[in-house]
Protein backbone atom coordinates (compact mmCIF):
# COMPACT_ATOMS: atom_id res chain seq x y z
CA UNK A 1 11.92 1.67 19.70
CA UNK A 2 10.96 5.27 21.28
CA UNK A 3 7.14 6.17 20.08
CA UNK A 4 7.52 9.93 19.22
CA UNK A 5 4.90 12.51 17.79
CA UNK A 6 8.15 14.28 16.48
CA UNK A 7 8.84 11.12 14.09
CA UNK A 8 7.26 10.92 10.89
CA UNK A 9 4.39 8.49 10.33
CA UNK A 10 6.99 6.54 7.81
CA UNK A 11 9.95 6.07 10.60
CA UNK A 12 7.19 5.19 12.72
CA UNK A 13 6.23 2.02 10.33
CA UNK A 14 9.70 1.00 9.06
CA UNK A 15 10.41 0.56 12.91
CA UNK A 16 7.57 -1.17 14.20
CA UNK A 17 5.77 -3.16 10.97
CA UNK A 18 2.58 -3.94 13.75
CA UNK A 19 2.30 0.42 13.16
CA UNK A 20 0.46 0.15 10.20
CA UNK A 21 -2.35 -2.24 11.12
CA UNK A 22 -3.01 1.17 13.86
CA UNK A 23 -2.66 3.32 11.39
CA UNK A 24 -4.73 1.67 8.81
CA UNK A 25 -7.46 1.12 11.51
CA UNK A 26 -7.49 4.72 12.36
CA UNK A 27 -7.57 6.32 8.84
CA UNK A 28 -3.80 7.91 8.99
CA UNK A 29 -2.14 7.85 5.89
CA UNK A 30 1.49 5.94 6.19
CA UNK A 31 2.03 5.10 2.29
CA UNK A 32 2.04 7.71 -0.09
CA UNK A 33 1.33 10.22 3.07
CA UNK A 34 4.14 9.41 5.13
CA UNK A 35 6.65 12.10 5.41
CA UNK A 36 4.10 13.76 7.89
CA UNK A 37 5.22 13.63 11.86
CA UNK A 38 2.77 11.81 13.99
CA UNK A 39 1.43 14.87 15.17
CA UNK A 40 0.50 16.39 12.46
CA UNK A 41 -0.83 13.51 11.07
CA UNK A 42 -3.05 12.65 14.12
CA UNK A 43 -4.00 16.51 14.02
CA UNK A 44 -5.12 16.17 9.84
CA UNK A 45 -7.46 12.75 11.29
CA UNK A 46 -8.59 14.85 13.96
CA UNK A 47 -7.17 11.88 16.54
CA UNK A 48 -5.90 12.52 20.36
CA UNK A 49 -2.09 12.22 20.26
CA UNK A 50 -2.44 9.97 23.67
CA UNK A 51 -5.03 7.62 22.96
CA UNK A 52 -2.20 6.96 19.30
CA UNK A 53 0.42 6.87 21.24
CA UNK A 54 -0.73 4.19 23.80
CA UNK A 55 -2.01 2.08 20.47
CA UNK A 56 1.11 1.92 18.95
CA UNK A 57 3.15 0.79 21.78
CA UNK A 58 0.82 -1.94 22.57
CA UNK A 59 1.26 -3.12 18.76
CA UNK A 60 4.75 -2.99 19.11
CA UNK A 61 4.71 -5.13 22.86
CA UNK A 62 2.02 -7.74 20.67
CA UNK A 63 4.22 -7.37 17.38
CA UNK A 64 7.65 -8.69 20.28
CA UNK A 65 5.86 -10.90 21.42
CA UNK A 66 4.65 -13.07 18.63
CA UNK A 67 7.71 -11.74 16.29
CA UNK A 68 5.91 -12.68 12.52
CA UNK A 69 6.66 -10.00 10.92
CA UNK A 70 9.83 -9.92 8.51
CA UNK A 71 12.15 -7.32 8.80
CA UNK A 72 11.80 -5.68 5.61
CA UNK A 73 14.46 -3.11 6.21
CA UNK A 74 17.40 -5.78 6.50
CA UNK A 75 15.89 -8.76 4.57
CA UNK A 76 17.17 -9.83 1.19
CA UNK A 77 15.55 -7.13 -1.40
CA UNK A 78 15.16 -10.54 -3.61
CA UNK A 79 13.01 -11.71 -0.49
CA UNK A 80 11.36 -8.78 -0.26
CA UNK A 81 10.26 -8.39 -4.26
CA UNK A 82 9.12 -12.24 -4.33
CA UNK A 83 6.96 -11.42 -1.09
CA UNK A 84 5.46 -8.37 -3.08
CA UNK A 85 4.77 -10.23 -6.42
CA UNK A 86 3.54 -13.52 -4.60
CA UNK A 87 1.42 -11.87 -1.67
CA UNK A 88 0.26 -8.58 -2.60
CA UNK A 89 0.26 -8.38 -6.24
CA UNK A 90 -1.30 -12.04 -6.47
CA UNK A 91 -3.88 -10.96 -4.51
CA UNK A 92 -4.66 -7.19 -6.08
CA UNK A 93 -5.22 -9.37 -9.55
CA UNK A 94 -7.47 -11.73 -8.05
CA UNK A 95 -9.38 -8.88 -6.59
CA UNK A 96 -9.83 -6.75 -9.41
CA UNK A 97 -11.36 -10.02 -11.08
CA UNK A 98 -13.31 -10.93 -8.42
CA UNK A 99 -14.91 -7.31 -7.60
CA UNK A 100 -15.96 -6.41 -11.30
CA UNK A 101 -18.40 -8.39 -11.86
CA UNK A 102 -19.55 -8.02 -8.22
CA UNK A 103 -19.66 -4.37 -8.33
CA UNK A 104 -21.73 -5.07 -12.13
CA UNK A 105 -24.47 -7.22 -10.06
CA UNK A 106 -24.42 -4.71 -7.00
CA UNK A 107 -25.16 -1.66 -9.52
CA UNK A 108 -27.70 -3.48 -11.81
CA UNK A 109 -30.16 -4.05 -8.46
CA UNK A 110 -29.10 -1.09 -6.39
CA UNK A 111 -27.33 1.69 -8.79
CA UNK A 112 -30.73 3.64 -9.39
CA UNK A 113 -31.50 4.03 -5.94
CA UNK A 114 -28.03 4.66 -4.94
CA UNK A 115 -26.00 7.00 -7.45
CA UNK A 116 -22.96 6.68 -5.77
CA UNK A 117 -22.18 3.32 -6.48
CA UNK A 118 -22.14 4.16 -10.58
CA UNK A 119 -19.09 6.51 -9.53
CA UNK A 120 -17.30 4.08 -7.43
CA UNK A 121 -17.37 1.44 -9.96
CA UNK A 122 -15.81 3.75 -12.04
CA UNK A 123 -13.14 4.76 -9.79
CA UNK A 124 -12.83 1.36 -9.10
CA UNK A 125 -12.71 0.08 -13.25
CA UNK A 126 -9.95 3.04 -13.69
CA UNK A 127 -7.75 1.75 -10.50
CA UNK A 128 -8.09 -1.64 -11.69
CA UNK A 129 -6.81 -0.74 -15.02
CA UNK A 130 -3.68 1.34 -14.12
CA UNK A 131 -2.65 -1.13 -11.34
CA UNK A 132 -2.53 -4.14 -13.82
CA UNK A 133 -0.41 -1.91 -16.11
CA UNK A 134 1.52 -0.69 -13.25
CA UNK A 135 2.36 -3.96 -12.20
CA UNK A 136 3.03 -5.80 -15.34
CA UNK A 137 5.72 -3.01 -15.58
CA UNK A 138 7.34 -3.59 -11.84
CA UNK A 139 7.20 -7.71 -12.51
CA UNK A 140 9.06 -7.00 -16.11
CA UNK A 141 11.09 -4.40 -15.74
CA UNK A 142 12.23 -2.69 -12.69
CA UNK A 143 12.31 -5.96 -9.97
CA UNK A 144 14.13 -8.28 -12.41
CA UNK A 145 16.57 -5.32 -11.98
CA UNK A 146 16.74 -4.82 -8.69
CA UNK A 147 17.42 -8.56 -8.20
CA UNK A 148 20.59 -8.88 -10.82
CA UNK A 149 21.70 -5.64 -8.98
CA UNK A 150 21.45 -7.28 -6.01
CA UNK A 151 22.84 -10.52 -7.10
CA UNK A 152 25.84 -8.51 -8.47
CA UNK A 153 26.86 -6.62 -5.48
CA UNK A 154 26.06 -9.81 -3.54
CA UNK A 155 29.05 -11.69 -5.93
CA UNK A 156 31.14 -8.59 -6.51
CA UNK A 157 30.34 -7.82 -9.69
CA UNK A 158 30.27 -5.53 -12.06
CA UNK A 159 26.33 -3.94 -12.13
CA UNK A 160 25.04 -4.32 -15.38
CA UNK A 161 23.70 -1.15 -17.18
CA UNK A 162 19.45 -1.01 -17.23
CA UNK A 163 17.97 0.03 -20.08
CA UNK A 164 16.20 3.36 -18.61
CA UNK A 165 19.30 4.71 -17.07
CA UNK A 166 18.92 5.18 -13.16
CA UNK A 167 17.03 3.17 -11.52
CA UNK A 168 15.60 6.25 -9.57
CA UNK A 169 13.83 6.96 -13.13
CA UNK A 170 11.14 3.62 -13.29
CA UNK A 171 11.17 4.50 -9.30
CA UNK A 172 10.27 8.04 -9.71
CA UNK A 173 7.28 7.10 -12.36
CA UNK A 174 5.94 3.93 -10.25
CA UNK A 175 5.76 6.63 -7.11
CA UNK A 176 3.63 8.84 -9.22
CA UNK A 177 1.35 6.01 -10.19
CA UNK A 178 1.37 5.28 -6.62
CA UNK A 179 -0.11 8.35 -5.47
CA UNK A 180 -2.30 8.52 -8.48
CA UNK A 181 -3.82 5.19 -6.63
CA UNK A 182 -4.18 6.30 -3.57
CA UNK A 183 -6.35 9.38 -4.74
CA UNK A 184 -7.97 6.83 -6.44
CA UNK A 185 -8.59 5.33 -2.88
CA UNK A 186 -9.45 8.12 -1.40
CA UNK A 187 -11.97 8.98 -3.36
CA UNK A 188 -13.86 5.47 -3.25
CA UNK A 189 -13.58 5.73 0.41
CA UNK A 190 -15.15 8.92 0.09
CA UNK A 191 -18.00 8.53 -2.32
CA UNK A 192 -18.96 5.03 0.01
CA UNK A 193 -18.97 7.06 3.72
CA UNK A 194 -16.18 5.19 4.16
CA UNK A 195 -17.44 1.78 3.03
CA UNK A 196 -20.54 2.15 4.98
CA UNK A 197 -23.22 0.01 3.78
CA UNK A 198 -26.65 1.98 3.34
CA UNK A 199 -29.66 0.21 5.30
CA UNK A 200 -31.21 -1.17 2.57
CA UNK A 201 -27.55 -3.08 1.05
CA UNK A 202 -28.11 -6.62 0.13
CA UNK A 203 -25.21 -9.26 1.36
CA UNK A 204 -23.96 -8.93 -2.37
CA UNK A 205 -23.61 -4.97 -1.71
CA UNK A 206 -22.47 -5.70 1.96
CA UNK A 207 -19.55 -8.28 0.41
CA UNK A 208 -18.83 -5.61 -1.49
CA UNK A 209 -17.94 -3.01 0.64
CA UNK A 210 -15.79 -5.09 2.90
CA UNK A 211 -14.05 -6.61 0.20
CA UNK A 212 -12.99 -3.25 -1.10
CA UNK A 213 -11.90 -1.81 2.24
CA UNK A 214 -9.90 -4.64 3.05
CA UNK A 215 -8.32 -4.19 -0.74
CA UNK A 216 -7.71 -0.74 0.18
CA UNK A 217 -5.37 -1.71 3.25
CA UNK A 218 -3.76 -4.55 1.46
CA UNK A 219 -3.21 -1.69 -1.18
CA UNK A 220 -1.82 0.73 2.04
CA UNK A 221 0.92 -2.00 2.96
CA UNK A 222 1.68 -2.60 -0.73
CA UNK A 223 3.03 0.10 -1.69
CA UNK A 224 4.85 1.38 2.02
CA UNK A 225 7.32 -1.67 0.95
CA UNK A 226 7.62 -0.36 -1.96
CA UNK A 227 7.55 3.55 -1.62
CA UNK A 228 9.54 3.48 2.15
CA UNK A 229 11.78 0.24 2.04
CA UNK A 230 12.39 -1.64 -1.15
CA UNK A 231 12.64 1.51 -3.61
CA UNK A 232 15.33 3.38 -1.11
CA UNK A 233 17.05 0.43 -0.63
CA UNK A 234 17.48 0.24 -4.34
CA UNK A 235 18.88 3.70 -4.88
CA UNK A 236 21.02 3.08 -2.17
CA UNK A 237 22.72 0.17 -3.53
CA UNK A 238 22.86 1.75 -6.88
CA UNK A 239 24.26 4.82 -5.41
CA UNK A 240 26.96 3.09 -3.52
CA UNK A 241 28.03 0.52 -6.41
């Protein structure tokens, strides 16, 4: 693969699937921001161009060399919607469940002295609730879909009609709840100084912190295969059946 600042920061991931672990350690946006080119997004995080570029072809001579990661672009999109319900969605639910009534005993000892953790809960409680909804919807309605289409064209069949028309239609709306997430994100990270514990934060209010910045990169690589592989790949086949 050739490492470019003229590709776009989404190209640059559906290439080399070791990209976003760089780009999730150094703050550049590859989900819902990924239409940017690599320069421009290394110029918005205020990064040296070089120091990227050498980063992400080291992940991709580490990612060659151990060769675990799926190739999302080509696999099965059945394969690719069971990975998303049983990895990433399984573990967003038992997250959300896990971090509420953390974030309740981190606010009851420290939420006077610290304001902003009142706000970030409630980011956090309004995330929690449009991500179970949003998800409930992808599990019931749209994948099931996208696997019988797949199934169909896999057999030669006729595609069955959906009930909402297009499938671009559920796609367009679960995009839009996408980026509605990640400003959702964005301004957790923000409120927290970018999950940076405060000097006097208790190992309940330090657990805390990590556990919601490592929910916010599982969240990152959630929805790329959804926004820049599985979703495209379902127009596609629609389009061409």
């Amino acid at each position: 693969m050739s490492i470019t600042a003229e590709k776009t920061v989404r190209e640059l991931a559906l290439e080399n699937p070791a990209a976003t672990r760089v780009f999730e350690k150094l703050g550049i946006d590859y989900c819902c921001g990924g239409n940017k080119s690599l320069e421009e997004a290394c110029r918005t995080a205020n990064l040296p161009m070089d120091e990227v570029l050498d980063s992400l072809d080291l992940a991709e001579q580490s990612a060659r060399a151990v060769q675990k990661d799926r190739n999302w672009p080509t696999e099965p999109l059945a394969d690719l919607v069971a990975h998303i319900v049983t990895t990433h969605h399984k573990y967003t639910r038992e997250e959300m469940a896990r971090l509420g009534p953390l974030f309740d005993k981190v606010c009851s000892v420290h939420g006077k002295n610290h304001a902003e953790l009142p706000q970030i809960r409630a980011s956090f409680q309004g995330l929690a609730q449009e991500l179970t909804l949003h998800m409930m919807k992808e599990e019931k309605v749209l994948f099931p879909y996208i696997v019988r289409m797949e199934e169909s064209v896999i057999q030669k069949e006729p595609v069955l009609p959906s009930p909402f028309g297009s499938v671009q239609n559920p796609v367009t709306m679960m995009m839009q709840e996408h980026d509605s997430a990640g400003e959702a994100l964005r301004a957790m990270r923000e409120t927290s100084a970018g999950y940076t514990p405060p000097g006097d934060a208790c190992i309940s209010f330090q657990t805390l912190y990590k556990a919601l910045a490592t929910l916010e990169a599982d969240l990152h690589q959630h929805i790329h295969l959804e926004n820049n592989i599985l979703f495209p790949r379902a127009i596609a086949m629609e389009a061409a059946h």
